[in-house]
N, C-alpha and C. Protein backbone atom coordinates (compact mmCIF):
# COMPACT_ATOMS: atom_id res chain seq x y z
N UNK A 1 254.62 12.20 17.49
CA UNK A 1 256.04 12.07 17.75
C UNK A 1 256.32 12.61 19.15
N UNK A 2 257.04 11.86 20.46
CA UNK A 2 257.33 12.47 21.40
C UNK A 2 258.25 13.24 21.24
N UNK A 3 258.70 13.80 22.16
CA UNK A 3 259.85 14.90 22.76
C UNK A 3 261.15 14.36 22.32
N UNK A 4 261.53 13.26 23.31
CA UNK A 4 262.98 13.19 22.68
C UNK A 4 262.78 12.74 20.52
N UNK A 5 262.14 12.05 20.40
CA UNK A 5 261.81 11.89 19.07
C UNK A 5 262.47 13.53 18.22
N UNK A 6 261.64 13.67 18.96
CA UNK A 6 261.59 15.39 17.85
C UNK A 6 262.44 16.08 18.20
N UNK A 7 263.21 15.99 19.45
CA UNK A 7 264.50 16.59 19.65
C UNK A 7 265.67 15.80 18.38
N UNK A 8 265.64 14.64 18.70
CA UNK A 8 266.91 13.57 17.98
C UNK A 8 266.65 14.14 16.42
N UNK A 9 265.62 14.38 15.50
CA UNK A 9 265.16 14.59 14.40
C UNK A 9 265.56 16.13 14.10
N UNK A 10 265.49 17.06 15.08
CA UNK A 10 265.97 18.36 14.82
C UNK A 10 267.56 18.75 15.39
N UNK A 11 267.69 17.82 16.08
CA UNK A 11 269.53 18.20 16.91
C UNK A 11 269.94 16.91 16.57
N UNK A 12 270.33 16.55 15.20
CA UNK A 12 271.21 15.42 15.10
C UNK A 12 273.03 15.16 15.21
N UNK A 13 273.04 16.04 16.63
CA UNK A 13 274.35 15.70 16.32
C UNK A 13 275.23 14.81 17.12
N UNK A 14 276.12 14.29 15.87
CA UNK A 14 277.08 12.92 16.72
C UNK A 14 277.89 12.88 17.63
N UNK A 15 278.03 12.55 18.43
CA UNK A 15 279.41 12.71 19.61
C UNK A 15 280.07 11.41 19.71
N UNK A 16 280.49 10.80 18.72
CA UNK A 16 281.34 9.70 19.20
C UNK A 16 282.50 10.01 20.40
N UNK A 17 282.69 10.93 20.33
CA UNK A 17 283.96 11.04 21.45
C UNK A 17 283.53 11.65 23.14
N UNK A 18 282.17 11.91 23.07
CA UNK A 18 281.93 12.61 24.35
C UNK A 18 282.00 11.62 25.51
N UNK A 19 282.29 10.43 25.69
CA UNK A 19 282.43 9.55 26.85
C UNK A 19 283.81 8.99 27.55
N UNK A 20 284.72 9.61 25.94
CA UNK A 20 286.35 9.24 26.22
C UNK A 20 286.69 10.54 27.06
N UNK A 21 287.83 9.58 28.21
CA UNK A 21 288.53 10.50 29.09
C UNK A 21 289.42 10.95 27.96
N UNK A 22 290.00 11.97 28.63
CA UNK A 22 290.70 13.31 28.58
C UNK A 22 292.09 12.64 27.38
N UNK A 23 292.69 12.16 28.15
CA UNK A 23 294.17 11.38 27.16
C UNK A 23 293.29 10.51 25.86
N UNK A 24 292.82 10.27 26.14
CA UNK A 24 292.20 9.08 24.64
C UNK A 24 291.73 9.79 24.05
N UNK A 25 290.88 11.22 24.36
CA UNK A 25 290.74 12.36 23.54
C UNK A 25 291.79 12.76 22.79
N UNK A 26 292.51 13.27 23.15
CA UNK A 26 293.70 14.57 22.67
C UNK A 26 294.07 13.33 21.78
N UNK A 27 294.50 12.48 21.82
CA UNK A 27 295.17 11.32 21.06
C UNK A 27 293.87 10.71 19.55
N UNK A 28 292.72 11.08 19.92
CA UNK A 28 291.63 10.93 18.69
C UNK A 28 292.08 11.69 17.90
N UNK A 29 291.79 13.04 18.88
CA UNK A 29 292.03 13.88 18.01
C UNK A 29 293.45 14.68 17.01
N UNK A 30 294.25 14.58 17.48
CA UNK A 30 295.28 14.61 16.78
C UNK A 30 295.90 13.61 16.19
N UNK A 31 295.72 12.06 16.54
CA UNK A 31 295.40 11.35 14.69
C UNK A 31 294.80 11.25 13.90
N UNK A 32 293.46 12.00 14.36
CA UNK A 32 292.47 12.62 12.85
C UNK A 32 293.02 13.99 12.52
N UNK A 33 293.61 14.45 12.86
CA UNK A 33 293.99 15.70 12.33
C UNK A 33 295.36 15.59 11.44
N UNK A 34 295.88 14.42 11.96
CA UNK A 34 297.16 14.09 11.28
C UNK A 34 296.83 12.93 9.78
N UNK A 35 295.60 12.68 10.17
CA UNK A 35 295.09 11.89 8.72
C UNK A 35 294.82 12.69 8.04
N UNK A 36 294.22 13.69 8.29
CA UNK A 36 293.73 14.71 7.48
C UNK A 36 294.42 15.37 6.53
N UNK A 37 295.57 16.31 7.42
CA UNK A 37 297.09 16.41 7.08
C UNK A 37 297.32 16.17 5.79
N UNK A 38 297.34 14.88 6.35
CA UNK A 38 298.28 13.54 5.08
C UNK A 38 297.25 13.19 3.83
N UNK A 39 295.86 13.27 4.13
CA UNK A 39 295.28 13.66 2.86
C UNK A 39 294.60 14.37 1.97
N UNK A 40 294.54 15.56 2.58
CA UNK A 40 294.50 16.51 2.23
C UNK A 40 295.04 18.19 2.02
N UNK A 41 296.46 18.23 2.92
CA UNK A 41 297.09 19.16 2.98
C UNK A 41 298.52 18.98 2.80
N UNK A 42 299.33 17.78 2.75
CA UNK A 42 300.39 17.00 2.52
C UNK A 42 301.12 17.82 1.47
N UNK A 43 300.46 17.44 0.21
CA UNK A 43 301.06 18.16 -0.98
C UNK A 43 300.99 19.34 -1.30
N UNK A 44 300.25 20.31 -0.55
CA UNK A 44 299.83 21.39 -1.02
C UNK A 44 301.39 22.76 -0.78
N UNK A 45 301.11 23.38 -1.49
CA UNK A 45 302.65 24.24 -1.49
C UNK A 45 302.24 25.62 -1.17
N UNK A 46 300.81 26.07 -1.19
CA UNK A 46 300.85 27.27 -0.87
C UNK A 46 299.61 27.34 0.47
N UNK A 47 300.24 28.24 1.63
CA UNK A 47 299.28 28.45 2.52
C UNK A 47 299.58 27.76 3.58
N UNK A 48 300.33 26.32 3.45
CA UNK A 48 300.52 25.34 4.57
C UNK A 48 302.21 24.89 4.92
N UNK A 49 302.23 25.52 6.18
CA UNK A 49 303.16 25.25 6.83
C UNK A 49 303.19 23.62 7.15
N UNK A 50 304.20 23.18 6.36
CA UNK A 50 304.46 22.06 6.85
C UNK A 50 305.43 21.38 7.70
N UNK A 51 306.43 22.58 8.51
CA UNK A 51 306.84 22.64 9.45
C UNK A 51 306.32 22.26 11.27
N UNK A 52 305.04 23.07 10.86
CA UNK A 52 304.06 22.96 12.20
C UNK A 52 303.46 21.81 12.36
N UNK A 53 303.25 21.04 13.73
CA UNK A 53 302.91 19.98 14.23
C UNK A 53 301.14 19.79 14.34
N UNK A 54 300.86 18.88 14.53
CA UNK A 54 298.80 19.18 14.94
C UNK A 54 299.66 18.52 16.11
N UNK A 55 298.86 19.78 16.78
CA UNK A 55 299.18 20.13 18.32
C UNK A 55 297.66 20.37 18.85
N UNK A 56 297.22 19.45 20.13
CA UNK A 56 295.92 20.25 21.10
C UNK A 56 296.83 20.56 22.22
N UNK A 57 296.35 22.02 22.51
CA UNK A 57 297.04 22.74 23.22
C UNK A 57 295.70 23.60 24.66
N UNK A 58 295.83 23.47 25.69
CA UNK A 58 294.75 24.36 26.44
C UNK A 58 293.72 23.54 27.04
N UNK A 59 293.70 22.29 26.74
CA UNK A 59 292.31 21.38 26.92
C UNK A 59 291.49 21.69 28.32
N UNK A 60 290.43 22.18 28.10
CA UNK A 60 289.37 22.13 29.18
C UNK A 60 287.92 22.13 28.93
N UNK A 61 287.11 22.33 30.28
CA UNK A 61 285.43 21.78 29.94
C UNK A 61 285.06 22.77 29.93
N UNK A 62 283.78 23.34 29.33
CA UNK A 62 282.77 24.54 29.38
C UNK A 62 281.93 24.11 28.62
N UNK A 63 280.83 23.56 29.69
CA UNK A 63 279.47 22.87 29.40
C UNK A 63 279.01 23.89 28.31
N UNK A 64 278.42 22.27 27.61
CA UNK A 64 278.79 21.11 27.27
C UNK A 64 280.11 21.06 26.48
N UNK A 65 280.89 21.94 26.48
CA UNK A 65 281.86 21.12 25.37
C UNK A 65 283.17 21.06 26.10
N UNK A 66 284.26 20.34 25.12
CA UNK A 66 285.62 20.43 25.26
C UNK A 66 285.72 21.40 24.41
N UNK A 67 287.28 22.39 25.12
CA UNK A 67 287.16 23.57 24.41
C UNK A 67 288.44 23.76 24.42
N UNK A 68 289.14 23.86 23.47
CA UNK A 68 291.13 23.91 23.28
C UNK A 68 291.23 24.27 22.02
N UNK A 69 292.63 24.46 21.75
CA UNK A 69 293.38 25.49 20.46
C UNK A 69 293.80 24.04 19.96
N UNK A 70 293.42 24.04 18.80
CA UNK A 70 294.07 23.23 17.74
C UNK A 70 295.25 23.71 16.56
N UNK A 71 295.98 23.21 16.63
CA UNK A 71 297.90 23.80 16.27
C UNK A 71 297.84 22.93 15.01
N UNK A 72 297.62 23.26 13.40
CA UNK A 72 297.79 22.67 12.71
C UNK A 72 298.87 23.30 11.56
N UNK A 73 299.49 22.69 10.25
CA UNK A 73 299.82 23.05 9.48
C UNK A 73 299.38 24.38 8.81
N UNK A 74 297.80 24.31 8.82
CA UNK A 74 297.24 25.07 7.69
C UNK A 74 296.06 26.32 8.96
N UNK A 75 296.28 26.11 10.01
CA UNK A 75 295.52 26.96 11.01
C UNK A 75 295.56 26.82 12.24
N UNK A 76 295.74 27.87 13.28
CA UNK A 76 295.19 27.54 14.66
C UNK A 76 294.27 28.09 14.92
N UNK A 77 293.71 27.04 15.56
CA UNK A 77 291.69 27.08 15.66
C UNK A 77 291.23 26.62 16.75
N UNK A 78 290.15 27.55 17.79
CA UNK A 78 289.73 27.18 18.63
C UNK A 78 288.67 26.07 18.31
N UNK A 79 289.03 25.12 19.25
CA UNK A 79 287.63 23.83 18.99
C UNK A 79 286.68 23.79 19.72
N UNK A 80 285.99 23.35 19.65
CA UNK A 80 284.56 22.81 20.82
C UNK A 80 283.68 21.73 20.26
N UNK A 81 284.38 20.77 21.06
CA UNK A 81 283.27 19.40 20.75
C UNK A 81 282.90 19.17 21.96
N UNK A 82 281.66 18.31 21.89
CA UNK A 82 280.06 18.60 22.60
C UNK A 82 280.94 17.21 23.31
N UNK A 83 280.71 17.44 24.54
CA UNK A 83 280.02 16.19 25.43
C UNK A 83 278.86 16.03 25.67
N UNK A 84 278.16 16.67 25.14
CA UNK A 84 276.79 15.87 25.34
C UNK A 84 275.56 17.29 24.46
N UNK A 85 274.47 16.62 23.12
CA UNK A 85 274.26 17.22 22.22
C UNK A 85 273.82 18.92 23.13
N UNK A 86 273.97 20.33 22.25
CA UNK A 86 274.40 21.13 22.58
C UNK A 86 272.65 21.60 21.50
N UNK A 87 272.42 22.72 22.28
CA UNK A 87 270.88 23.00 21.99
C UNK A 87 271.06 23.67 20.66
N UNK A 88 271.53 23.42 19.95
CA UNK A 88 272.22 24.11 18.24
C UNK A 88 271.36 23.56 17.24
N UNK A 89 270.41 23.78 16.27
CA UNK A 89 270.78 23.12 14.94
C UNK A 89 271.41 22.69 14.26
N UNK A 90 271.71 22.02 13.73
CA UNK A 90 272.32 21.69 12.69
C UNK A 90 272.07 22.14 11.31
N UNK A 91 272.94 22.58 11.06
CA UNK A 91 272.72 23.41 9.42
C UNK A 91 272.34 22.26 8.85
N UNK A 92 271.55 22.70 7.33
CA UNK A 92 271.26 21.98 6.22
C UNK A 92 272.48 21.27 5.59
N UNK A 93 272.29 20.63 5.17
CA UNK A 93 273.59 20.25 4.42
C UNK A 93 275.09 19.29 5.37
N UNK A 94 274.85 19.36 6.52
CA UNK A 94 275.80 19.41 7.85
C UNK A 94 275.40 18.11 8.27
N UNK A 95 274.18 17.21 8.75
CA UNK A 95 274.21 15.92 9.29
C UNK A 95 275.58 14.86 9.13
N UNK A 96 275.38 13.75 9.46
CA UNK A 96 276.41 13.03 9.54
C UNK A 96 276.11 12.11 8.19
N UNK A 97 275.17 11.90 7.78
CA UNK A 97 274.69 10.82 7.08
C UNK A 97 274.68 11.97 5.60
N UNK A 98 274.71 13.39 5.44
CA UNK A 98 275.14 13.88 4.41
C UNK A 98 276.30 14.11 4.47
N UNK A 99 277.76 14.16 5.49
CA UNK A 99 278.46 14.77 5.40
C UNK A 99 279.69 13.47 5.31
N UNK A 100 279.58 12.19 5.87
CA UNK A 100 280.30 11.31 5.57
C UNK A 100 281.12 10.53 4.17
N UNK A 101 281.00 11.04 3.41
CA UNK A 101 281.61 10.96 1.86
C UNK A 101 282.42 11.89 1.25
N UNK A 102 282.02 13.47 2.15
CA UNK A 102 282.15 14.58 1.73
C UNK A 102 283.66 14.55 1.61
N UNK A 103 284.59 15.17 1.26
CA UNK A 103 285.65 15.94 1.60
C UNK A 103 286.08 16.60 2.64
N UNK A 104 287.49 16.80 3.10
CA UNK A 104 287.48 17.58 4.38
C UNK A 104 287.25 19.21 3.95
N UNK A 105 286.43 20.28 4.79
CA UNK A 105 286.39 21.53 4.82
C UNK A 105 286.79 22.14 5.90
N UNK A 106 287.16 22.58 5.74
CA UNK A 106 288.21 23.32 6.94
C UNK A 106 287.15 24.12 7.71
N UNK A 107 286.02 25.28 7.05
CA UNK A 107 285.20 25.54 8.42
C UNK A 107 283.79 25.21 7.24
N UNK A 108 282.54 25.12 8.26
CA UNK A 108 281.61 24.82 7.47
C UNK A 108 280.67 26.21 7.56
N UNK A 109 279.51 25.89 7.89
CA UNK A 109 278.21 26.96 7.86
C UNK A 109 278.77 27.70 9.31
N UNK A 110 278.43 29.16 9.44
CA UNK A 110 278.94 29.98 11.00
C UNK A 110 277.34 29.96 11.34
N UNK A 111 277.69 29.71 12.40
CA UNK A 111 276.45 30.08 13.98
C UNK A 111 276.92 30.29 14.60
N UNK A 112 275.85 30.96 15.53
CA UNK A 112 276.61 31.74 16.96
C UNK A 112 276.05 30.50 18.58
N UNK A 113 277.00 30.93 19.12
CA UNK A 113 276.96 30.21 20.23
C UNK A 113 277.16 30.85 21.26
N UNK A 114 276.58 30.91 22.58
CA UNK A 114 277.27 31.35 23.89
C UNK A 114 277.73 30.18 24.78
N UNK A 115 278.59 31.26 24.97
CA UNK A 115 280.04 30.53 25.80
C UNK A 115 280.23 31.77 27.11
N UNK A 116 279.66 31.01 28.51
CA UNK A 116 280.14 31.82 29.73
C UNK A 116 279.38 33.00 29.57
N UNK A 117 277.90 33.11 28.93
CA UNK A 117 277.10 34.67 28.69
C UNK A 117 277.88 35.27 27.79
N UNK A 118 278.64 35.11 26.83
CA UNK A 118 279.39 35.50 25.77
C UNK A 118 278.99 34.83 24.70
N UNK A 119 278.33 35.99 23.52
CA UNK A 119 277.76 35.14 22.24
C UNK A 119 279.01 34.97 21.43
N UNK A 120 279.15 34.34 20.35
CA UNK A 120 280.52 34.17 19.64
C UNK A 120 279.80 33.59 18.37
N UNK A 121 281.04 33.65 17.05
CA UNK A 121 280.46 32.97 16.21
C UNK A 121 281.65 31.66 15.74
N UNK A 122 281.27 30.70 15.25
CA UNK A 122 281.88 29.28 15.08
C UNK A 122 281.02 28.76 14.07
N UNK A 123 282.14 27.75 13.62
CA UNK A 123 281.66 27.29 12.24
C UNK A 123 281.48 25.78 12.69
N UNK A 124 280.44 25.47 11.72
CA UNK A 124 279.75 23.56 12.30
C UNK A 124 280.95 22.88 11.40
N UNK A 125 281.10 21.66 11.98
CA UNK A 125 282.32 21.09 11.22
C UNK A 125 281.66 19.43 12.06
N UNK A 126 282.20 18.59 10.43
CA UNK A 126 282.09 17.09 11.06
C UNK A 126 282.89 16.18 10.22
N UNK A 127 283.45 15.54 11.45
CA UNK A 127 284.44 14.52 10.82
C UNK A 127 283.92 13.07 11.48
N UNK A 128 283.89 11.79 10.58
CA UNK A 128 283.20 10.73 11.27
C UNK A 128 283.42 10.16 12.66
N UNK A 129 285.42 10.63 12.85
CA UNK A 129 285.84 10.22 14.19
C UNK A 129 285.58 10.71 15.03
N UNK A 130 285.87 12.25 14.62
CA UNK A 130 284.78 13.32 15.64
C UNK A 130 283.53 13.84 15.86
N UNK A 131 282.93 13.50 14.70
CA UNK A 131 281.60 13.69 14.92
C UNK A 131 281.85 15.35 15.05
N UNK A 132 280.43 15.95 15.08
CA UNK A 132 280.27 17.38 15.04
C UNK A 132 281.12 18.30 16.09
N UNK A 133 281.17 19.17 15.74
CA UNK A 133 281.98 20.21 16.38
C UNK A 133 282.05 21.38 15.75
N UNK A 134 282.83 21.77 16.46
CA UNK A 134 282.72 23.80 15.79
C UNK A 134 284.19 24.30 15.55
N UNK A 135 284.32 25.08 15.17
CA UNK A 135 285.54 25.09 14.49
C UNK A 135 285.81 27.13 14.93
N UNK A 136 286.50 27.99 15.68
CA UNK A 136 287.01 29.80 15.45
C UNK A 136 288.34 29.52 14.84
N UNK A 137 288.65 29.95 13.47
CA UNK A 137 289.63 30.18 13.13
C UNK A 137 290.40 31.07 13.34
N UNK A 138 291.49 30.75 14.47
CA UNK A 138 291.81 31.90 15.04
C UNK A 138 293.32 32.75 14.10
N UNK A 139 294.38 31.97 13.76
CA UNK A 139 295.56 32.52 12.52
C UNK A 139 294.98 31.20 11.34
N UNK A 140 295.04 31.58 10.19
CA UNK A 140 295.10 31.49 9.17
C UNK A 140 295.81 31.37 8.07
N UNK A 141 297.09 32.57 8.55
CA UNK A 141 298.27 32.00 7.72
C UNK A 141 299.42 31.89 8.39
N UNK A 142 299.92 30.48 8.21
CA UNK A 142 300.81 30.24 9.06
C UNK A 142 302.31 30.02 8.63
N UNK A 143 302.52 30.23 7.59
CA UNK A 143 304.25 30.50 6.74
C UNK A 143 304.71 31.20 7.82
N UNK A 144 304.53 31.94 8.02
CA UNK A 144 305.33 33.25 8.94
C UNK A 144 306.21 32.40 10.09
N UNK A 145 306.06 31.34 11.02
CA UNK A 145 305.93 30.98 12.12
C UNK A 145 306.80 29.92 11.77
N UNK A 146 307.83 29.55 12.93
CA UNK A 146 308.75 28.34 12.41
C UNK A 146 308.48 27.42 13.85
N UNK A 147 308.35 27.78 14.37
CA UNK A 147 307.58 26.73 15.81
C UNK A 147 306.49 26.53 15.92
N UNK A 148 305.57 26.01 16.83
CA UNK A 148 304.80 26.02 17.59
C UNK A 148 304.58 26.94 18.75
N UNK A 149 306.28 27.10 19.46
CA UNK A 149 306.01 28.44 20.49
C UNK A 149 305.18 29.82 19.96
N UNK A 150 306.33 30.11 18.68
CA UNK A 150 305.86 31.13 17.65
C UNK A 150 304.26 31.45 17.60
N UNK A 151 303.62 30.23 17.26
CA UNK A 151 301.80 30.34 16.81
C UNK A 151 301.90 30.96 18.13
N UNK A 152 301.88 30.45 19.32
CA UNK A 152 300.94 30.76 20.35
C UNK A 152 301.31 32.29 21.14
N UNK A 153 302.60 32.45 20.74
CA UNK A 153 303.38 33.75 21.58
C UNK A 153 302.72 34.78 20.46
N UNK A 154 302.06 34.46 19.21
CA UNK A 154 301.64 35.45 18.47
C UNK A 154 300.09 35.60 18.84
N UNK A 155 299.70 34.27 18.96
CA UNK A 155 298.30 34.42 19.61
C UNK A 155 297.79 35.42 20.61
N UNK A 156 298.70 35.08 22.05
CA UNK A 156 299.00 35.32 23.22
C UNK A 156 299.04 36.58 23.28
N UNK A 157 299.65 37.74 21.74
CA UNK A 157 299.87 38.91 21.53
C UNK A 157 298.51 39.50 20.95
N UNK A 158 297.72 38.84 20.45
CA UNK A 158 296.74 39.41 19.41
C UNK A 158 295.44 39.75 21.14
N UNK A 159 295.77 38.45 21.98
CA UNK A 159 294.90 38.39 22.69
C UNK A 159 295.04 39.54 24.23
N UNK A 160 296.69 39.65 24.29
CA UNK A 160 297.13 41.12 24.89
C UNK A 160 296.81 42.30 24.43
N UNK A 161 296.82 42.72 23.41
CA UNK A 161 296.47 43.65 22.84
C UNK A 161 294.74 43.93 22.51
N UNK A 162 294.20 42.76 22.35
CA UNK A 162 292.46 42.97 22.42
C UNK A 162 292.21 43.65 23.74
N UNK A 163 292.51 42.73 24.76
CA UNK A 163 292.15 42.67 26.27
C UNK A 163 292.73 44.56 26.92
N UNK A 164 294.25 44.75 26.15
CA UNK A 164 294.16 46.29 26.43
C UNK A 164 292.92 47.34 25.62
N UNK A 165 292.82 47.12 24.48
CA UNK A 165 291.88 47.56 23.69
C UNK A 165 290.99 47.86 24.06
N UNK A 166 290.38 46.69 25.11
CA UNK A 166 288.69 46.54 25.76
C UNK A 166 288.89 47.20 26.77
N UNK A 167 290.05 46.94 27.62
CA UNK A 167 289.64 47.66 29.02
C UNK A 167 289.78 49.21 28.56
N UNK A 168 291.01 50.42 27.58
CA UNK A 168 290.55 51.32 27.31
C UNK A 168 289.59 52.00 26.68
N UNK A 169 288.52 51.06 26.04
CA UNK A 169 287.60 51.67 25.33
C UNK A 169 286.28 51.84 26.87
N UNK A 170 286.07 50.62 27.59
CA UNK A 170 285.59 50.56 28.63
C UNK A 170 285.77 51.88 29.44
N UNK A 171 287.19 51.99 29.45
CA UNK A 171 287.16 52.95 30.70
C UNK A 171 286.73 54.66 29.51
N UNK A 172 286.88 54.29 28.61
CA UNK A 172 286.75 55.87 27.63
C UNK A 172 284.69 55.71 27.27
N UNK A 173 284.53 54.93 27.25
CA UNK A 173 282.79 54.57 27.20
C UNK A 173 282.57 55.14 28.64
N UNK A 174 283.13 54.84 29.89
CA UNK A 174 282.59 55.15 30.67
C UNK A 174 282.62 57.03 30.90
N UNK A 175 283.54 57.34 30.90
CA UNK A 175 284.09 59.05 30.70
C UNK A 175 282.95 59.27 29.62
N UNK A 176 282.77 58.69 28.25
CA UNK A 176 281.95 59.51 27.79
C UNK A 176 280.87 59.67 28.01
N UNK A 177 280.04 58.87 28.79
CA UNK A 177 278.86 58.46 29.46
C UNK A 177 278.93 59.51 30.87
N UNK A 178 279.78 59.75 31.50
CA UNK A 178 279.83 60.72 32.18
C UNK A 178 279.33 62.01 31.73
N UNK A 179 280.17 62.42 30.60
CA UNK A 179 280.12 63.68 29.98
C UNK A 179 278.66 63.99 29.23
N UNK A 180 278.40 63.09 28.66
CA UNK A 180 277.44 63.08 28.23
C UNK A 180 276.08 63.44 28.77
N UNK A 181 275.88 63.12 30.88
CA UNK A 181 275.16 63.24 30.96
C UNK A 181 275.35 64.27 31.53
N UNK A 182 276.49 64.97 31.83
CA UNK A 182 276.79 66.16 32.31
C UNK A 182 276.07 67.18 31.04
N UNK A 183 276.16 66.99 29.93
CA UNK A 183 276.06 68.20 29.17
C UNK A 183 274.25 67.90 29.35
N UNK A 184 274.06 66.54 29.13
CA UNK A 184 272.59 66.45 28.46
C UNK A 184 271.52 67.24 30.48
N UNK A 185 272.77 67.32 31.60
CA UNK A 185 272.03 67.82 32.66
C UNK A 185 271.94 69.68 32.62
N UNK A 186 273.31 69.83 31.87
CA UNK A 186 273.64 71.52 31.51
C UNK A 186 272.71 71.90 30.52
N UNK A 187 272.19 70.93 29.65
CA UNK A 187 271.46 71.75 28.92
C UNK A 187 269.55 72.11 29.22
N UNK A 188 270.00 70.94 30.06
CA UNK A 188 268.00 70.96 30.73
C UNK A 188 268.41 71.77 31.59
N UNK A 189 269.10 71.96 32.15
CA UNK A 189 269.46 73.67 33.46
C UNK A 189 268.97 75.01 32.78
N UNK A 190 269.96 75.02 31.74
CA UNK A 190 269.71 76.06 30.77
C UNK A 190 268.60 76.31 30.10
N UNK A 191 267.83 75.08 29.45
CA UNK A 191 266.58 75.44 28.91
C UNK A 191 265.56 76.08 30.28
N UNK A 192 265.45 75.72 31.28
CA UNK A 192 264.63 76.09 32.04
C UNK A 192 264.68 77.48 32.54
């Protein structure tokens, strides 16, 4: 078996959409998300805001993928679909040719991925229009929220408050790393 052979056999994943420009994207994708919606989250009474729009919101590239916030009824979720196959496995159970009959699942098997030297974890997800992709569930319950502004100004907050979080633990890691080697230098002074 050659190379690409045995690549295609171990990385089977689909990209029907990795060749569409940018507008014919966002427009795939949010009438599969709005089919989805409608058959599978339509009737449901608990958990799903059916106020909220499927909204792609953020759209940009970070080889290989497209990478944007997806604004739905029932979650907002960072996406990433591949323009072009992405050095990942594919979970068991996950191909296209097992997963085409299936039901929709909102996230599938988690793997980790790096993004920009940043490992992360994301869930494999496949829909026939979209073909594979990954799914960070970023809110979960979305009753609370009567807009769309709402999701993202709450987002926007979770992600202010991390970003203060990091830079004071950073700057308190660094102080203790100071101190630390201050004592661990006071005490080799002293033993001697």
């Amino acid at each position: 078996m050659n190379d690409s052979a045995r690549m295609a056999d171990t990385n089977p994943w689909e990209l029907p959409l990795a060749t569409l420009e940018d507008a014919a994207f966002v427009e795939v994708i949010e009438e599969t998300f709005t089919d989805i919606y409608r058959t599978w989250f339509s009737q449901e009474i608990m958990s799903i805001n059916h106020d909220l729009p499927i909204l792609l919101h953020a759209l940009r590239r970070v080889e290989p993928w497209r990478v944007f916030l997806l604004l739905t009824p029932w979650m907002l979720a960072r996406m990433f679909v591949p323009i072009q196959a992405p050095p990942l496995v594919i979970p068991v159970g996950w191909r296209a040719v097992e997963r085409v009959n299936e039901p929709y699942t909102v996230i599938g098997p988690g793997i980790r991925i790096v993004i920009r030297e940043t490992t992360e974890k994301a869930h494999v997800n496949y829909h026939p229009r979209i073909g594979h992709h990954l799914v960070q569930p970023l809110i979960q319950s979305m009753e609370p929220f009567r807009s769309p502004n709402e999701v993202f100004r709450a987002w926007n907050e979770v992600i202010r408050i991390r970003t203060e979080n990091i830079r004071k633990l950073n700057h308190r890691c660094r102080w203790q790393e100071d101190v630390s080697r201050r004592e661990f230098f006071h005490r080799a002074n002293r033993e001697t």
